[in-house]
C-alpha atoms as a PDB file:
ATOM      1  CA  UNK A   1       9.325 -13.003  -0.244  1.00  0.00           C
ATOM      2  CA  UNK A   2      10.061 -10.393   2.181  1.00  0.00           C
ATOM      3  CA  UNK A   3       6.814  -8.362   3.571  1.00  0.00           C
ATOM      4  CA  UNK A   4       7.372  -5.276   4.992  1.00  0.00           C
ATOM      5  CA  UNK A   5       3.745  -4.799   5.636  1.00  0.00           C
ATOM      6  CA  UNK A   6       4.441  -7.209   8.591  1.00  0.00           C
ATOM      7  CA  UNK A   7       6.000  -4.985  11.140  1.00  0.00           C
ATOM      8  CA  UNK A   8       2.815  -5.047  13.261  1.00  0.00           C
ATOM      9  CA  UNK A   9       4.766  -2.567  16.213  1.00  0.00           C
ATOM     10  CA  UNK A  10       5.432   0.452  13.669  1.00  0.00           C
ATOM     11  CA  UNK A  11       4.099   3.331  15.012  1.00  0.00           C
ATOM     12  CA  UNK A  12       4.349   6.431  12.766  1.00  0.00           C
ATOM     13  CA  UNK A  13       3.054   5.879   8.821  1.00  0.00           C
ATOM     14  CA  UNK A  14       3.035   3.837   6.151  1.00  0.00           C
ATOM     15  CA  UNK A  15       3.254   4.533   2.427  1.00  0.00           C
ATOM     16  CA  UNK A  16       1.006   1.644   0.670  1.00  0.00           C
ATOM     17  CA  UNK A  17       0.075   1.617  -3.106  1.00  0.00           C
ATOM     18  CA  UNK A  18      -3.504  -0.272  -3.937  1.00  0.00           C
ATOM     19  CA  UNK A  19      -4.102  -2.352  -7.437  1.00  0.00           C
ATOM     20  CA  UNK A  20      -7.096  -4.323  -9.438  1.00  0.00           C
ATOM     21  CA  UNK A  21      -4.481  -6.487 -10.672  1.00  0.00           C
ATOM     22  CA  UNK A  22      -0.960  -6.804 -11.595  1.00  0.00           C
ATOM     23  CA  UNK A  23      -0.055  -3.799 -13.564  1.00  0.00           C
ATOM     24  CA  UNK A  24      -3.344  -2.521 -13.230  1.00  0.00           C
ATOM     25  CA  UNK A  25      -4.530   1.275 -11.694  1.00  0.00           C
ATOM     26  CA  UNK A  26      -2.248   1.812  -8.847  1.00  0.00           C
ATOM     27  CA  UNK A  27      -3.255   3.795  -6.001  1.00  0.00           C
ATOM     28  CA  UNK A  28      -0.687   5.536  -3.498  1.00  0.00           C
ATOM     29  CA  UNK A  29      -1.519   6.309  -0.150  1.00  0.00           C
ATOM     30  CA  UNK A  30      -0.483   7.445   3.490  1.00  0.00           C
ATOM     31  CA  UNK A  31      -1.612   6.297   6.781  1.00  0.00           C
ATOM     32  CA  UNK A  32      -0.603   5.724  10.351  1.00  0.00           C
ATOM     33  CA  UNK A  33      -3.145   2.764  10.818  1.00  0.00           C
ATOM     34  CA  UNK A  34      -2.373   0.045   7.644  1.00  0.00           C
ATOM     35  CA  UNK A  35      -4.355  -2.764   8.169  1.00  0.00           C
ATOM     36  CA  UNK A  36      -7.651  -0.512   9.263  1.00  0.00           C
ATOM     37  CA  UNK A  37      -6.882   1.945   5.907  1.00  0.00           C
ATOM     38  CA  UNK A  38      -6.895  -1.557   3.739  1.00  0.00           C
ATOM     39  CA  UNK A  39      -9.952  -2.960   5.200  1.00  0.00           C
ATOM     40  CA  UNK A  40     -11.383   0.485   4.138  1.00  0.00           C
ATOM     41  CA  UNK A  41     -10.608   0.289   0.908  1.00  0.00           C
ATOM     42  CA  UNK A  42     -11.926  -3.193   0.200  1.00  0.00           C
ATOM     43  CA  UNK A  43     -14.972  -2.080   1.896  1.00  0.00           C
ATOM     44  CA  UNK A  44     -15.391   0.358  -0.586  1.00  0.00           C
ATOM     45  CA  UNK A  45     -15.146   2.879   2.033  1.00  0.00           C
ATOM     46  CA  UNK A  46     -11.796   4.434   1.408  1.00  0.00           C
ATOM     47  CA  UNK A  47     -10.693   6.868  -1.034  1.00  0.00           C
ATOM     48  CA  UNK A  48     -13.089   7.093  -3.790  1.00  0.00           C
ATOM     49  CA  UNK A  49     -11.025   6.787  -6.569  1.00  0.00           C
ATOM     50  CA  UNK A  50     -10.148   3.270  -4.841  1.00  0.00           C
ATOM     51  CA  UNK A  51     -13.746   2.627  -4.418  1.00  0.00           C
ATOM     52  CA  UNK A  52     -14.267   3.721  -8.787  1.00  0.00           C
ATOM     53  CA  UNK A  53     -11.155   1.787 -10.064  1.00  0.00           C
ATOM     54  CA  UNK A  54     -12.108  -1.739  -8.140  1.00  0.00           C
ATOM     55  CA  UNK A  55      -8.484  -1.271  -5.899  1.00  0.00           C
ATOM     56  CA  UNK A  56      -8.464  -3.750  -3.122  1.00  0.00           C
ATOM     57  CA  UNK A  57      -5.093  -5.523  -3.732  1.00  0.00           C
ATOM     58  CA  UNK A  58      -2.589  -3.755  -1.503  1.00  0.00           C
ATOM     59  CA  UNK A  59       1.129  -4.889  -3.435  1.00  0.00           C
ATOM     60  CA  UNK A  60       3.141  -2.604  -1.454  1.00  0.00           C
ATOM     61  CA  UNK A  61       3.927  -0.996   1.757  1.00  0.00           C
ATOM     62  CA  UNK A  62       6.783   0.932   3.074  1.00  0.00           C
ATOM     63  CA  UNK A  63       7.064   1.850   6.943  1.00  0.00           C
ATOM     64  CA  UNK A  64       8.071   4.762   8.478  1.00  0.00           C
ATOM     65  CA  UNK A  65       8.631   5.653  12.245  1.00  0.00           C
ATOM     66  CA  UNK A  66       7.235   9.314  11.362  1.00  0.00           C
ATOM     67  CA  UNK A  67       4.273  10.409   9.503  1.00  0.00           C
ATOM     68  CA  UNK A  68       5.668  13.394   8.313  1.00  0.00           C
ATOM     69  CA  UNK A  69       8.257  11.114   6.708  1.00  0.00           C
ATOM     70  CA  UNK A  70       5.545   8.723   4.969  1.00  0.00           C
ATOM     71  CA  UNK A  71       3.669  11.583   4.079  1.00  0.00           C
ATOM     72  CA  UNK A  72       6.793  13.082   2.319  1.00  0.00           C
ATOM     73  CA  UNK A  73       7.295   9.577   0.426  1.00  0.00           C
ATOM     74  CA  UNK A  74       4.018   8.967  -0.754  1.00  0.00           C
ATOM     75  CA  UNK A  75       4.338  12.508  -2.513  1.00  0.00           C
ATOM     76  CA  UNK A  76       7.895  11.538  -4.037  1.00  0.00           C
ATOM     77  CA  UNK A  77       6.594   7.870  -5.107  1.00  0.00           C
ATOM     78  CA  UNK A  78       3.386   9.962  -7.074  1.00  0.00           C
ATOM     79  CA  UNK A  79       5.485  12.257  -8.552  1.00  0.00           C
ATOM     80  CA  UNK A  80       6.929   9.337 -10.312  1.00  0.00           C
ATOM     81  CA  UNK A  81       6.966   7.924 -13.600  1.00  0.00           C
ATOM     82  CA  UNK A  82       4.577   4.797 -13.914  1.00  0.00           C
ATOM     83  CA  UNK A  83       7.361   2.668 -14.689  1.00  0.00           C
ATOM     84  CA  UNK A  84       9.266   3.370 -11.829  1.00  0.00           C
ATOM     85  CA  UNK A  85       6.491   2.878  -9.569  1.00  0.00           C
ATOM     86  CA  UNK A  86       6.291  -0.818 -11.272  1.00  0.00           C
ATOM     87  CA  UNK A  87       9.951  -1.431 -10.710  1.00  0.00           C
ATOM     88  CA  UNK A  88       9.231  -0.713  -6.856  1.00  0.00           C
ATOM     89  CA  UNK A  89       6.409  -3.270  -6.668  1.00  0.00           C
ATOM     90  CA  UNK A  90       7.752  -6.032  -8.388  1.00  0.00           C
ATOM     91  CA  UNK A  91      11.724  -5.253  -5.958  1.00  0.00           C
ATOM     92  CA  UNK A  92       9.541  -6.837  -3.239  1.00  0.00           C
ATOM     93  CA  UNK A  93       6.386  -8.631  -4.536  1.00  0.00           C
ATOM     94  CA  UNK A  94       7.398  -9.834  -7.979  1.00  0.00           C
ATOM     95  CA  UNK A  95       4.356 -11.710  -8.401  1.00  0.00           C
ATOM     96  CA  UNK A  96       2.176  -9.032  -7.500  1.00  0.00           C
ATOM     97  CA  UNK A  97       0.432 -10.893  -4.871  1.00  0.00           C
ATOM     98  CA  UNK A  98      -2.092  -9.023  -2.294  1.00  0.00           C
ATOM     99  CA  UNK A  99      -0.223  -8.346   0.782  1.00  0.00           C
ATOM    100  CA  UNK A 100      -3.466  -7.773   2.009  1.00  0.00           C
ATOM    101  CA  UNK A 101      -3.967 -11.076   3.603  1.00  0.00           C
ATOM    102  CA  UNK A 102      -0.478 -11.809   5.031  1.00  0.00           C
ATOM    103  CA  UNK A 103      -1.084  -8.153   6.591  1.00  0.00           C
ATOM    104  CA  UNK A 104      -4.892  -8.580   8.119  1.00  0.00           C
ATOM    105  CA  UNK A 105      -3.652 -12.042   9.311  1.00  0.00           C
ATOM    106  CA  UNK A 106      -1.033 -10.974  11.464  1.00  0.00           C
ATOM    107  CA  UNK A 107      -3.128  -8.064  12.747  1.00  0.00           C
ATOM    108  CA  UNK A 108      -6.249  -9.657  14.529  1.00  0.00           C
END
């Protein structure tokens, strides 16, 4: 499987969504840090609707070489219908596995 969430040099944004399992509550987000936003949330410490709904599985990412551009995104992606949003996981992570780990791994 192809990760995306393993372009360690991006600078810019990212576009992530969160999960508490496959097909579960999904979470969309925007930051310019990814692996220090998704040690937040499975801390409990980032957004709190992350923090109510149990999200710590990170199943997608998207980079983007400007924030303004990521931030853009992220409000297309929740504008979306739910099964679209599904259809964009599983393009890249059929199996809905966390990306988390690949992600922190190749970070530190």
């Amino acid at each position: 499987m192809l990760n995306p969430c393993h372009n360690r040099g991006m600078r810019g944004g990212w576009v992530y969504i969160m999960t508490n399992a496959p097909y579960g509550t999904l979470y969309i987000g925007v930051t310019a840090n990814l692996p220090a936003r998704i040690l937040q949330h499975q801390a409990g410490k980032g957004s709190a609707f992350c923090r109510e709904h149990g999200l710590t599985r990170l199943v997608y990412c998207e980079p983007y070489e400007r924030i303004d551009d990521a931030i853009r995104r992220e409000k297309a992606i929740k504008a979306w219908q739910r099964r679209w949003k599904t259809k964009l996981i599983e393009e890249t992570n059929p199996g809905w596995e966390d990306l988390s780990k690949h992600l922190l791994e190749a970070s530190f």
